[in-house]
N, C-alpha and C. Protein backbone atom coordinates (compact mmCIF):
# COMPACT_ATOMS: atom_id res chain seq x y z
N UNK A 1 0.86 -1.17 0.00
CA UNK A 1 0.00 0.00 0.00
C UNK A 1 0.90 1.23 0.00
N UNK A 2 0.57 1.87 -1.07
CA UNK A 2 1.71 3.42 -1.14
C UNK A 2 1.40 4.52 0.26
N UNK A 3 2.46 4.86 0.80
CA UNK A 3 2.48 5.52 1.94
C UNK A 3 2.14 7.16 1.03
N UNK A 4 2.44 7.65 0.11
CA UNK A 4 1.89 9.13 -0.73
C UNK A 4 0.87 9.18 -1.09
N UNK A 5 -0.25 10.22 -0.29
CA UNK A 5 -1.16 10.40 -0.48
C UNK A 5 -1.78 10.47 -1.80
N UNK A 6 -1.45 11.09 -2.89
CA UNK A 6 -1.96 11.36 -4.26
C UNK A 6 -1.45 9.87 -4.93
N UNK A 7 -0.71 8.85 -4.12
CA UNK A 7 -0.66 7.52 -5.10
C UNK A 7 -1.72 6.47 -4.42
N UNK A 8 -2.32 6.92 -3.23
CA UNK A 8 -3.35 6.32 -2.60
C UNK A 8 -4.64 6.93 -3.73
N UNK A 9 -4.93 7.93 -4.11
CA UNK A 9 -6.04 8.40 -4.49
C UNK A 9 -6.20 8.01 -5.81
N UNK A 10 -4.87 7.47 -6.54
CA UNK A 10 -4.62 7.24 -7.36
C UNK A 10 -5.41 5.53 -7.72
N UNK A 11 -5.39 4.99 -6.83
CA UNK A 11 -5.77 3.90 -6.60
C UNK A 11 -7.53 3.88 -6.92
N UNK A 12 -7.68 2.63 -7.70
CA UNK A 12 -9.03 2.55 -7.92
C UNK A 12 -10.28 2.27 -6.73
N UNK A 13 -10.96 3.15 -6.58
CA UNK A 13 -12.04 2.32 -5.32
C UNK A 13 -11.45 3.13 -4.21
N UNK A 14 -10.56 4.25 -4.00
CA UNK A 14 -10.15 4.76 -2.85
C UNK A 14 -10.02 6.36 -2.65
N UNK A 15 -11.30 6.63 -1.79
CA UNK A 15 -11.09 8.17 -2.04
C UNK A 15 -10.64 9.22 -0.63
N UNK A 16 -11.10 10.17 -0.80
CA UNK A 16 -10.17 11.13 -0.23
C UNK A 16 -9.97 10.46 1.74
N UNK A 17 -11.25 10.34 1.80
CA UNK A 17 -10.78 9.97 3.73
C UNK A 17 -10.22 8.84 3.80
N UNK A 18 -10.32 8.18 2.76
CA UNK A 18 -9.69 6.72 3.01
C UNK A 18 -8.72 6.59 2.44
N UNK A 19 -8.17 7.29 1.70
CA UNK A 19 -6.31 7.69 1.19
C UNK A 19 -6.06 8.83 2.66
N UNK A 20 -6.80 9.47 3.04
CA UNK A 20 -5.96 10.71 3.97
C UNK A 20 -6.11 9.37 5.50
N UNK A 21 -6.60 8.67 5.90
CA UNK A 21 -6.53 7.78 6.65
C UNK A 21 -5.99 6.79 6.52
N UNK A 22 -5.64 6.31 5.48
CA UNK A 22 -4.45 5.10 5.28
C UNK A 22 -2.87 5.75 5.69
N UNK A 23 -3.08 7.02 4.83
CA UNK A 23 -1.23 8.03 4.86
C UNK A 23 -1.47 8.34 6.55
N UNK A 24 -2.36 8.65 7.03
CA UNK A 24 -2.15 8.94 8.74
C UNK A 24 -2.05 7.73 9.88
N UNK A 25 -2.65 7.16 9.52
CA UNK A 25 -2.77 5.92 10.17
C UNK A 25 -1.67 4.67 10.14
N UNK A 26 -1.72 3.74 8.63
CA UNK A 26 -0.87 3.14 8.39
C UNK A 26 0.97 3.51 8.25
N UNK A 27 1.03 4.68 7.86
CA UNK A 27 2.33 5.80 7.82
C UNK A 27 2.84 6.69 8.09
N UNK A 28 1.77 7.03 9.42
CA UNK A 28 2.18 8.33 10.39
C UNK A 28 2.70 9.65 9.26
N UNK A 29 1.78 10.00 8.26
CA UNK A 29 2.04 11.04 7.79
C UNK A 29 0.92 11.78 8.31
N UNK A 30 0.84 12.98 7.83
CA UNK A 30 0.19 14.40 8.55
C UNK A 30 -1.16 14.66 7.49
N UNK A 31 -2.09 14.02 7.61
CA UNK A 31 -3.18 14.74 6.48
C UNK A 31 -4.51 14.82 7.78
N UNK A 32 -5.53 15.84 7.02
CA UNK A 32 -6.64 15.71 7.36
C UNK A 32 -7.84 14.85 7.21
N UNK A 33 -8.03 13.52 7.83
CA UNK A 33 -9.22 12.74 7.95
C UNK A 33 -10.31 12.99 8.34
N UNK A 34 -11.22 13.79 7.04
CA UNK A 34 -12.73 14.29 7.53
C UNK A 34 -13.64 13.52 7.42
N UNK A 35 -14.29 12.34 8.59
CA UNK A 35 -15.11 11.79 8.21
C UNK A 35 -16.28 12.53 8.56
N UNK A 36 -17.80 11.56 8.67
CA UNK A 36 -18.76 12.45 8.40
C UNK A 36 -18.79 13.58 9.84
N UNK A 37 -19.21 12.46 10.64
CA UNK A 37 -18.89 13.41 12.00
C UNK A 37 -18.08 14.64 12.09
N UNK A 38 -16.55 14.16 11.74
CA UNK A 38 -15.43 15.79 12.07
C UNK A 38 -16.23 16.45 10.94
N UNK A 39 -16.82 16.48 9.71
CA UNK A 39 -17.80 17.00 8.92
C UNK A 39 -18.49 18.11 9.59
N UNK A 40 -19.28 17.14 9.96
CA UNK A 40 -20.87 17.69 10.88
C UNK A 40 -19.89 19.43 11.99
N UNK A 41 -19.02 18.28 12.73
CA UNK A 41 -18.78 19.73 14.21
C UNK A 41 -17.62 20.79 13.30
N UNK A 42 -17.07 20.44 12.34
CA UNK A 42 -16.43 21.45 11.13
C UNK A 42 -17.53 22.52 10.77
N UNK A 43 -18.69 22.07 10.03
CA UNK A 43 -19.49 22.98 9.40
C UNK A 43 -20.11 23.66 10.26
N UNK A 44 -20.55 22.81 11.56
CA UNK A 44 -21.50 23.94 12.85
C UNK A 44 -20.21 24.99 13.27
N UNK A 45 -19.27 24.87 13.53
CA UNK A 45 -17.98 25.38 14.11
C UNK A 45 -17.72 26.59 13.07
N UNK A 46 -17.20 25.96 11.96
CA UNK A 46 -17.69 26.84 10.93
C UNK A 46 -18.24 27.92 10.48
N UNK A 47 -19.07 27.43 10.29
CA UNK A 47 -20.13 28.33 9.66
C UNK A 47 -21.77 28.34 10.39
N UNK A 48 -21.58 27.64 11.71
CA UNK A 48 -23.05 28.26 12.59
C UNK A 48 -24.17 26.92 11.73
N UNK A 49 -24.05 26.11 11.55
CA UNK A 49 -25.38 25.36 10.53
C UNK A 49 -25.25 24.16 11.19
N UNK A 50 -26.34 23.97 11.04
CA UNK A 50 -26.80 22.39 11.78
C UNK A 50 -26.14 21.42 11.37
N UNK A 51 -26.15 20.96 10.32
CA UNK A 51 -26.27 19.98 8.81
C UNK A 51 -25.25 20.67 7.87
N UNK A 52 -24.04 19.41 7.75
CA UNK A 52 -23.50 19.61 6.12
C UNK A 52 -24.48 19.31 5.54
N UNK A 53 -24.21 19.96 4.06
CA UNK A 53 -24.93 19.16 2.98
C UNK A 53 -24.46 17.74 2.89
N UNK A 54 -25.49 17.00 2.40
CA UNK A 54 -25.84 15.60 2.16
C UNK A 54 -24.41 15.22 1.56
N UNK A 55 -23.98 15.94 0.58
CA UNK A 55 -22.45 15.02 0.11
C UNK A 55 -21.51 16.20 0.02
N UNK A 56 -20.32 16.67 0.04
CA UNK A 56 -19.30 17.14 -0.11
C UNK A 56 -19.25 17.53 -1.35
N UNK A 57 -19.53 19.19 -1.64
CA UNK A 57 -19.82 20.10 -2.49
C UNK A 57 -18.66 21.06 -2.53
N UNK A 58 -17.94 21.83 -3.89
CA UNK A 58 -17.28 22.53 -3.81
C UNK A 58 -17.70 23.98 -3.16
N UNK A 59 -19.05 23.75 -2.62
CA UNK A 59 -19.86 25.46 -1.89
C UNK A 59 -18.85 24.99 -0.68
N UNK A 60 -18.97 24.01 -0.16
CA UNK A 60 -18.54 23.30 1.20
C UNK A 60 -16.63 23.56 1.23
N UNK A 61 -15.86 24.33 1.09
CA UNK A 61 -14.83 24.43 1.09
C UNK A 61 -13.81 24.24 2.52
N UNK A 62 -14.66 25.28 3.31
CA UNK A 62 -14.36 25.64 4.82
C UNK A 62 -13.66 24.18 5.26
N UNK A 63 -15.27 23.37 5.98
CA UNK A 63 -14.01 22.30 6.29
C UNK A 63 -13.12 21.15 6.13
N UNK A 64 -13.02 21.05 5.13
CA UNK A 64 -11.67 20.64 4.22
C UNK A 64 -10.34 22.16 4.57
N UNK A 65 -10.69 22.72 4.73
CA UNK A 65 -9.46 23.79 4.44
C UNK A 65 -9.17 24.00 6.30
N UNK A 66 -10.19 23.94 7.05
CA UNK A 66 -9.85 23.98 8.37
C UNK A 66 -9.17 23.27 9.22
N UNK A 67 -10.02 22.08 8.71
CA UNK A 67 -9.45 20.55 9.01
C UNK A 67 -7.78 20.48 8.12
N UNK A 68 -7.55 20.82 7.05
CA UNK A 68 -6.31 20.84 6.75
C UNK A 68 -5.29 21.80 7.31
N UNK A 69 -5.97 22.64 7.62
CA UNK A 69 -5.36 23.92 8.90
C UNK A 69 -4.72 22.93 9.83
N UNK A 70 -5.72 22.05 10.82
CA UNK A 70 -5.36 22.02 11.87
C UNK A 70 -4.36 20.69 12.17
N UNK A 71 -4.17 19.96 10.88
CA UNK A 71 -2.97 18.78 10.70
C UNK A 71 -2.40 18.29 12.03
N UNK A 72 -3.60 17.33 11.89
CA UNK A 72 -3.24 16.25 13.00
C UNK A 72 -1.97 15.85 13.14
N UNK A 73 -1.34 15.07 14.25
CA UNK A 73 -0.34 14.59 14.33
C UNK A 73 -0.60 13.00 13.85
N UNK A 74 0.50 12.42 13.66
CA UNK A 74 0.23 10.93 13.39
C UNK A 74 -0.48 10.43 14.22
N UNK A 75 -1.08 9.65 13.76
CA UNK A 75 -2.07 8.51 15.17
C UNK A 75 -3.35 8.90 15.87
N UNK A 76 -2.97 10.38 15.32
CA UNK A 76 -4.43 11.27 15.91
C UNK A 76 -5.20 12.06 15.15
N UNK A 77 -6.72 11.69 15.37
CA UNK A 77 -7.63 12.64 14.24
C UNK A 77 -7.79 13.20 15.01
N UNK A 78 -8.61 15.02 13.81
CA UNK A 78 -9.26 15.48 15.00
C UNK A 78 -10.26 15.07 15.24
N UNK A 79 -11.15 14.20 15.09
CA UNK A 79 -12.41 13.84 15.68
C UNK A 79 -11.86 12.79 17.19
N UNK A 80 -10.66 12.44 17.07
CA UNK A 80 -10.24 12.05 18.53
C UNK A 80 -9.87 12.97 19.22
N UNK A 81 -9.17 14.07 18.76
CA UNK A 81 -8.75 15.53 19.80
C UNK A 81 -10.13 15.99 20.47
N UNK A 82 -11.76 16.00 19.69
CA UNK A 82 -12.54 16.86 20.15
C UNK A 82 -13.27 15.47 20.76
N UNK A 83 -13.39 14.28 20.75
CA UNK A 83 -13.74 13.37 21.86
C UNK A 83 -13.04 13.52 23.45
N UNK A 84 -11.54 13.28 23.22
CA UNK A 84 -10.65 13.64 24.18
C UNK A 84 -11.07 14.51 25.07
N UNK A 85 -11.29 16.16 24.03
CA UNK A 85 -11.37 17.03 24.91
C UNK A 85 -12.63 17.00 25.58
N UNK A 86 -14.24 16.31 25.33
CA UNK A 86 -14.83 16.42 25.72
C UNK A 86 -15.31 15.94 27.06
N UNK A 87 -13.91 14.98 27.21
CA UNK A 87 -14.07 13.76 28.53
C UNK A 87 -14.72 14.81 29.59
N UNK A 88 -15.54 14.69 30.19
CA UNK A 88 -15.23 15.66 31.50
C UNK A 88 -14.24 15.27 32.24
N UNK A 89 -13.66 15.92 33.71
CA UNK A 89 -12.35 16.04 34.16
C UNK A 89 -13.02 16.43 35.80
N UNK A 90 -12.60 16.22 36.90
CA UNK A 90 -13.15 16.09 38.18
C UNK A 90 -13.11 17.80 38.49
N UNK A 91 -11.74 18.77 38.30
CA UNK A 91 -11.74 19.81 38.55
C UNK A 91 -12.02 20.79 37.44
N UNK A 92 -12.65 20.35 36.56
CA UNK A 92 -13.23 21.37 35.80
C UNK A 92 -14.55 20.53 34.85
N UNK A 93 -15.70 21.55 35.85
CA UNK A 93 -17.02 20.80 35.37
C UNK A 93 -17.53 21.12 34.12
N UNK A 94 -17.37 22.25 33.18
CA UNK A 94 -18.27 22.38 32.05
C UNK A 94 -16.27 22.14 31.08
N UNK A 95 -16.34 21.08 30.29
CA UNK A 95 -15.37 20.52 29.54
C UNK A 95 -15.35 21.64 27.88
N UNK A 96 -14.29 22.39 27.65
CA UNK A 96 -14.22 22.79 26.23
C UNK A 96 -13.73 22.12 25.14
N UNK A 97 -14.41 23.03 24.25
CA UNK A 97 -14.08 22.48 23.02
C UNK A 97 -12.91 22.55 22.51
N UNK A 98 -11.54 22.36 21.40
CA UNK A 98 -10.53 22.81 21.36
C UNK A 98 -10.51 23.73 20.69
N UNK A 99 -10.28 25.03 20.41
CA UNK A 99 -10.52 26.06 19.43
C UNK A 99 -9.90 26.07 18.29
N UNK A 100 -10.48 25.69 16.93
CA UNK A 100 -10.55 25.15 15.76
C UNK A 100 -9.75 26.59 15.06
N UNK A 101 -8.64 26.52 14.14
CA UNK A 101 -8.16 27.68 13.55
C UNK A 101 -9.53 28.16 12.60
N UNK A 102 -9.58 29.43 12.24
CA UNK A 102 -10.79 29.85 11.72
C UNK A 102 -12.05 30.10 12.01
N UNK A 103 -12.31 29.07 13.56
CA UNK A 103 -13.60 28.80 13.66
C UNK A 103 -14.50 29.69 14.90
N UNK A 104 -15.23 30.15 14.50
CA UNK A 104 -16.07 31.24 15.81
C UNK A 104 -15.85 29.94 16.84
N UNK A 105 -15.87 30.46 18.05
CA UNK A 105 -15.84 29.67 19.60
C UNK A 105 -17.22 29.32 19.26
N UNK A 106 -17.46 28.11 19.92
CA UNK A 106 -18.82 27.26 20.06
C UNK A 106 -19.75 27.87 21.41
N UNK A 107 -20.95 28.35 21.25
CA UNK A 107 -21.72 28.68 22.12
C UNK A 107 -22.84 28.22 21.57
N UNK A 108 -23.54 27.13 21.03
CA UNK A 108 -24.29 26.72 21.15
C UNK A 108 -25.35 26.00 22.53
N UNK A 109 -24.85 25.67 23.31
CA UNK A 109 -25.60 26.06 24.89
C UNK A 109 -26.24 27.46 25.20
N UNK A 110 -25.52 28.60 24.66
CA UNK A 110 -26.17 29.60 24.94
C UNK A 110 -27.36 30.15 23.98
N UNK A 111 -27.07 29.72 22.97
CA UNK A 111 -28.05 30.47 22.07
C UNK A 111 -28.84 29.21 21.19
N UNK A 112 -28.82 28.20 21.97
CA UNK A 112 -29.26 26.56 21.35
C UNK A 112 -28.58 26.16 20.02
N UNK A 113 -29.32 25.01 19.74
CA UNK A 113 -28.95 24.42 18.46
C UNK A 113 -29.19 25.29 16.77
N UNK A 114 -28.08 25.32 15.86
CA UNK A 114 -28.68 25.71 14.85
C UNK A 114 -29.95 25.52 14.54
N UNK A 115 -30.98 26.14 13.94
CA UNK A 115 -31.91 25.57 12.90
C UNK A 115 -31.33 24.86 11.62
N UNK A 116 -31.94 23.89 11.28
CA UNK A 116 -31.77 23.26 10.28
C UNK A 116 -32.32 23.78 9.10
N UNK A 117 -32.04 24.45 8.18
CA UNK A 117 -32.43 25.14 6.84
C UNK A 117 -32.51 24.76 5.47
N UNK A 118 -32.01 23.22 5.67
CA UNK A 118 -31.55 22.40 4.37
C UNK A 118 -32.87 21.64 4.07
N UNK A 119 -32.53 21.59 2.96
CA UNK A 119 -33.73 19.79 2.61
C UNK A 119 -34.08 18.83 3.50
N UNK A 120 -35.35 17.99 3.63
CA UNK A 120 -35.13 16.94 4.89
C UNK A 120 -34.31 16.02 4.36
N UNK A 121 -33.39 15.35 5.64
CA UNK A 121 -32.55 14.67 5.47
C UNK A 121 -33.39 13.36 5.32
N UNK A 122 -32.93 12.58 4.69
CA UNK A 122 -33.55 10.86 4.73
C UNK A 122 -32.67 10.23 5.56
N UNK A 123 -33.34 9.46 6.17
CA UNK A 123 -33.13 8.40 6.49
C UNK A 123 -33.21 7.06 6.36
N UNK A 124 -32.76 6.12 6.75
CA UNK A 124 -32.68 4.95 6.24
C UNK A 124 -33.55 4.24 7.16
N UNK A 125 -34.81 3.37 6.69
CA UNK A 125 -35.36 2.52 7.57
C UNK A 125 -34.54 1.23 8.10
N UNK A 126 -35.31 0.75 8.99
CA UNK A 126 -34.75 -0.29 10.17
C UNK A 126 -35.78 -1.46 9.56
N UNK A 127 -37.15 -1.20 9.94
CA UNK A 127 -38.00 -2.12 9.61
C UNK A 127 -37.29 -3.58 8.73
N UNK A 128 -37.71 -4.27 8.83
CA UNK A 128 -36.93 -5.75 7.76
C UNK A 128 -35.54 -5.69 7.17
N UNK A 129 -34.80 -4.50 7.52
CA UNK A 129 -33.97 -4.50 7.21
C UNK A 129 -32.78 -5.96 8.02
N UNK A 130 -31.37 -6.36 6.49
CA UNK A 130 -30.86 -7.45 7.59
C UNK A 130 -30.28 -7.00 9.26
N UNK A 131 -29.75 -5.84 9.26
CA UNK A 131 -29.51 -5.55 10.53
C UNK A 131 -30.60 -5.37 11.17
N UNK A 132 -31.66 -5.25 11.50
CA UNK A 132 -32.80 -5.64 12.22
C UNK A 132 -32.88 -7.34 12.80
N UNK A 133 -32.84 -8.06 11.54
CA UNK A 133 -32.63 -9.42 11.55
C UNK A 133 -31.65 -9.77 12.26
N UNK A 134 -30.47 -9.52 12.17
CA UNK A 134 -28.97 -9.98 12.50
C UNK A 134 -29.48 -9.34 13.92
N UNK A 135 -29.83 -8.72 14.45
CA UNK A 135 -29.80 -7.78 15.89
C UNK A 135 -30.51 -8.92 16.67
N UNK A 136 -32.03 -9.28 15.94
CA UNK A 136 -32.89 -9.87 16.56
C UNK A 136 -32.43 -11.46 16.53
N UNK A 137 -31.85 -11.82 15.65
CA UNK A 137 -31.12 -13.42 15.56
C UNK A 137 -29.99 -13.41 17.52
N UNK A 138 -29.55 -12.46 17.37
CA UNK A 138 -28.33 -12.62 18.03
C UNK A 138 -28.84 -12.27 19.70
N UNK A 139 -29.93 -11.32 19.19
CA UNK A 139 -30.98 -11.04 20.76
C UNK A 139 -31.28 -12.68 21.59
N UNK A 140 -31.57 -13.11 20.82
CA UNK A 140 -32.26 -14.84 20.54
C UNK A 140 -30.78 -15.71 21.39
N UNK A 141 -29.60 -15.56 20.67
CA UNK A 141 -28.68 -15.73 21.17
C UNK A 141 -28.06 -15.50 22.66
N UNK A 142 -28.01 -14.04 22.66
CA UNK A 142 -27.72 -13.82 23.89
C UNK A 142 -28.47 -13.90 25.20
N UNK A 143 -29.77 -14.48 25.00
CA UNK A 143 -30.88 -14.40 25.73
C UNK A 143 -30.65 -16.02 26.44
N UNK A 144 -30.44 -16.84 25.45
CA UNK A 144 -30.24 -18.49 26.11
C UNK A 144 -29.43 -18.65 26.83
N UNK A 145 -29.67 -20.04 27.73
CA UNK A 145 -28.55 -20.18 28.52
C UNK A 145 -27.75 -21.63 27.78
N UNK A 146 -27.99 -21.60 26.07
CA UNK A 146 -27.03 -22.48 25.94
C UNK A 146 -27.24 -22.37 24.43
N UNK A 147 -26.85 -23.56 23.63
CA UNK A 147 -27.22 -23.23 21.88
C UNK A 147 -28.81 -23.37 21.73
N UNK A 148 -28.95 -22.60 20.48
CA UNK A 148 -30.22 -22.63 20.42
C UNK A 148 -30.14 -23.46 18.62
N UNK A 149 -31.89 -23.95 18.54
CA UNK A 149 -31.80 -24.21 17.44
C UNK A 149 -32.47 -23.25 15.61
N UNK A 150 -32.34 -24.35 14.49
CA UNK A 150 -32.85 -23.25 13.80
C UNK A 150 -34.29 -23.04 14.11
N UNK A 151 -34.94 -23.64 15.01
CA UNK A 151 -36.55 -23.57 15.49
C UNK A 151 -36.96 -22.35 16.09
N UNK A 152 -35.58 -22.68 17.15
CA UNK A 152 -35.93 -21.36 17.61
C UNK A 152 -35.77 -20.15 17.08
N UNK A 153 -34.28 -19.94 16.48
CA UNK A 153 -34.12 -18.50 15.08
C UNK A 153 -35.46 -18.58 14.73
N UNK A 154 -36.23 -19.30 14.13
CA UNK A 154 -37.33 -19.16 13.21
C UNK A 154 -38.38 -18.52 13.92
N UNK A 155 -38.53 -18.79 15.25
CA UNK A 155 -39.66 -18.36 16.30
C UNK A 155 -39.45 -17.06 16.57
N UNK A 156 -38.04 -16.65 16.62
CA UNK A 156 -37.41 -15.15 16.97
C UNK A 156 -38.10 -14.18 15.91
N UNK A 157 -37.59 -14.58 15.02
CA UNK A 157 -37.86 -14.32 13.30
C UNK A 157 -38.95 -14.82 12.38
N UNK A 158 -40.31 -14.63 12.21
CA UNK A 158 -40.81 -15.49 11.95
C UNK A 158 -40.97 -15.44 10.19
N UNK A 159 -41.32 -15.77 9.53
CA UNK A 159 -41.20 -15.79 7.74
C UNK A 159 -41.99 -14.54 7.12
N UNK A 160 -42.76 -14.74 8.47
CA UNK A 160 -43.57 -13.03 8.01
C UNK A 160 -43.18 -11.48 7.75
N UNK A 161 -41.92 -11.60 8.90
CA UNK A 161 -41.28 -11.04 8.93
C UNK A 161 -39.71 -10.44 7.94
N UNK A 162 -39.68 -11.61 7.35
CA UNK A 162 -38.64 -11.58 5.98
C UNK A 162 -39.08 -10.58 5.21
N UNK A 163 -37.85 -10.07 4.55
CA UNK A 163 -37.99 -9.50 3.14
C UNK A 163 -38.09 -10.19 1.71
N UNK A 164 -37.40 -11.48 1.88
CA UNK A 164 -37.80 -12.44 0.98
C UNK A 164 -37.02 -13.60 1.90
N UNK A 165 -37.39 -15.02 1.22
CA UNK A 165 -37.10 -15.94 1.97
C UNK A 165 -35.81 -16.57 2.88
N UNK A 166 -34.60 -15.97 2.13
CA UNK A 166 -33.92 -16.57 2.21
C UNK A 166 -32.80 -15.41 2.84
N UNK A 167 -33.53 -14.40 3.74
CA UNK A 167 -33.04 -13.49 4.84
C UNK A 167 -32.46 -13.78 6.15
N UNK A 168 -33.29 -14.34 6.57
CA UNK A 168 -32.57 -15.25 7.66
C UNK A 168 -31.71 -16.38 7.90
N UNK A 169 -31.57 -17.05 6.70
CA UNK A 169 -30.40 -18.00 6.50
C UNK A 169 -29.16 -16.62 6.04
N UNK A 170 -29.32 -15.73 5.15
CA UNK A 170 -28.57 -15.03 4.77
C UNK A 170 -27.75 -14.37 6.39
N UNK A 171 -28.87 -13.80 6.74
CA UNK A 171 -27.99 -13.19 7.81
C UNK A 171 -27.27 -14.12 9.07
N UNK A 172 -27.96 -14.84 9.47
CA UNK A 172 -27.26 -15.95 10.20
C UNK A 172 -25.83 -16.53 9.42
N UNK A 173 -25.68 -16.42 7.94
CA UNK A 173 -24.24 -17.15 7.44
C UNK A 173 -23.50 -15.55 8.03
N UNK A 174 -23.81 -14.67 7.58
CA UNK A 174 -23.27 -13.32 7.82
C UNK A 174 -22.45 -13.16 9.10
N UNK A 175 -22.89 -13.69 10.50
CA UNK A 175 -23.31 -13.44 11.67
C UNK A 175 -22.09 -14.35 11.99
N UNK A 176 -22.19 -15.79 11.29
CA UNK A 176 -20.81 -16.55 11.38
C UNK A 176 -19.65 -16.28 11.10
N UNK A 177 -19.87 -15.47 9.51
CA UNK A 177 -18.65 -15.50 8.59
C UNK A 177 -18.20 -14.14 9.53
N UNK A 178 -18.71 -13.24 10.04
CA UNK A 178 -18.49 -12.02 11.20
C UNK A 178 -17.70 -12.69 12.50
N UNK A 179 -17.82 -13.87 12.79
CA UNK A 179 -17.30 -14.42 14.05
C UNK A 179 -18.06 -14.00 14.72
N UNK A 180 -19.31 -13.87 14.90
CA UNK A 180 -20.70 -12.99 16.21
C UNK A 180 -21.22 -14.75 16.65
N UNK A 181 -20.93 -15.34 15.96
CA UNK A 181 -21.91 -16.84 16.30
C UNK A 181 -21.33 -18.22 15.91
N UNK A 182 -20.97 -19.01 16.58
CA UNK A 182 -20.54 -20.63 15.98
C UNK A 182 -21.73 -21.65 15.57
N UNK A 183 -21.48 -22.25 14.91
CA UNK A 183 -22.07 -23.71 14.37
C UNK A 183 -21.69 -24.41 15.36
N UNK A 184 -22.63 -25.10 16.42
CA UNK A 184 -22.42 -26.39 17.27
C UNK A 184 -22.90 -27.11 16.96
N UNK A 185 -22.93 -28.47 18.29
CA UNK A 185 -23.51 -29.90 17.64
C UNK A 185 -25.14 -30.01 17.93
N UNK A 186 -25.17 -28.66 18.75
CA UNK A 186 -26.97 -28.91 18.90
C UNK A 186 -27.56 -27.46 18.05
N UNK A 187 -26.62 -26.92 17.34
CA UNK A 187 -27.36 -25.83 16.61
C UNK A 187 -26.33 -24.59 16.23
N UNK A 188 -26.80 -23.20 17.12
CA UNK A 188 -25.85 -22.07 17.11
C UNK A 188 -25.48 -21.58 18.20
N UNK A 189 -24.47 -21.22 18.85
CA UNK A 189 -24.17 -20.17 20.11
C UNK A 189 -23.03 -19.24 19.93
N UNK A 190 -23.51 -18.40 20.57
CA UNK A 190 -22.27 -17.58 20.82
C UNK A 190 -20.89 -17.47 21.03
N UNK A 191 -19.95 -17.35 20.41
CA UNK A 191 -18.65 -17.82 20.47
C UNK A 191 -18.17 -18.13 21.98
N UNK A 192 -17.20 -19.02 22.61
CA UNK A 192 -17.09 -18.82 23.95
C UNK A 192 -16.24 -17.55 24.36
């Protein structure tokens, strides 16, 4: 894997946070890793707004250019600097933020949350979705006091509940090939 950022990007299937997080991470070089989150407290920090836009727009400049301002050290994003700083601490009860080059100081406590002014955001349903399934398979799991069988998955899960048939075998191979669950001699359990 090329440790130079522009021969990471270069690479098919690999874009900007995940070339600027391979060069920081795997090679202790110095780039900015904006995922969505450092995103999100970039643009409120920023520019006062609730909500980035939905995808990374050349209107959206700021934080890309802030976040490249503030060039992490190896091993560290800033979305770990502003976790860090948020730990609370025994002798100092209201915890700050770290002050972002460019960025107005955060007073959102005082004057509340942005309004949101953008498009509604979508969301992604849960309903039948496989992680619904996989959640509720493994609920099933962690609930026994030993292996369970496919009778019981099926009782957890019932066919009605599928998106098409072959959901719950799907996610249960998933759940294995994940290491979340073993194949025993009386069925499935939880790894020991």
């Amino acid at each position: 894997m090329p440790a130079d950022l522009d021969a990471l990007l270069a690479l098919d299937g690999i874009g900007s946070y995940t070339a600027a997080a391979v060069a920081t991470f795997a090679h202790g070089r110095r780039h900015a890793v904006v995922d969505t989150n450092v995103r999100r407290v970039l643009v409120r920090a920023v520019s006062g707004r609730a909500l980035p836009a939905p995808s990374l727009t050349a209107a959206e400049p700021a934080p890309r250019r802030v976040a490249g301002a503030r060039r992490p050290r190896p091993r560290a994003a800033l979305g770990d600097r502003r976790h860090g700083a948020r730990r609370p601490r025994l002798h100092r009860p209201r915890p700050r933020l770290p002050r972002l080059p460019g960025a107005r100081p955060l007073r959102l406590g005082a004057r509340g949350q942005p309004p949101h002014d953008g498009p509604a955001r979508r969301t992604q349903g849960f309903d039948g979705t496989d992680r619904q399934v996989r959640g509720r398979l493994l609920a099933v799991l962690r609930a026994a006091p030993g292996p369970v069988t496919d009778a019981d998955l099926a009782a957890a899960v019932p066919d009605a509940d599928l998106r098409d048939p072959a959901q719950r075998t799907r996610c249960l191979a998933s759940l294995v090939e994940d290491g979340l669950v073993d194949a025993v001699a009386l069925g499935w359990a939880l790894p020991a």
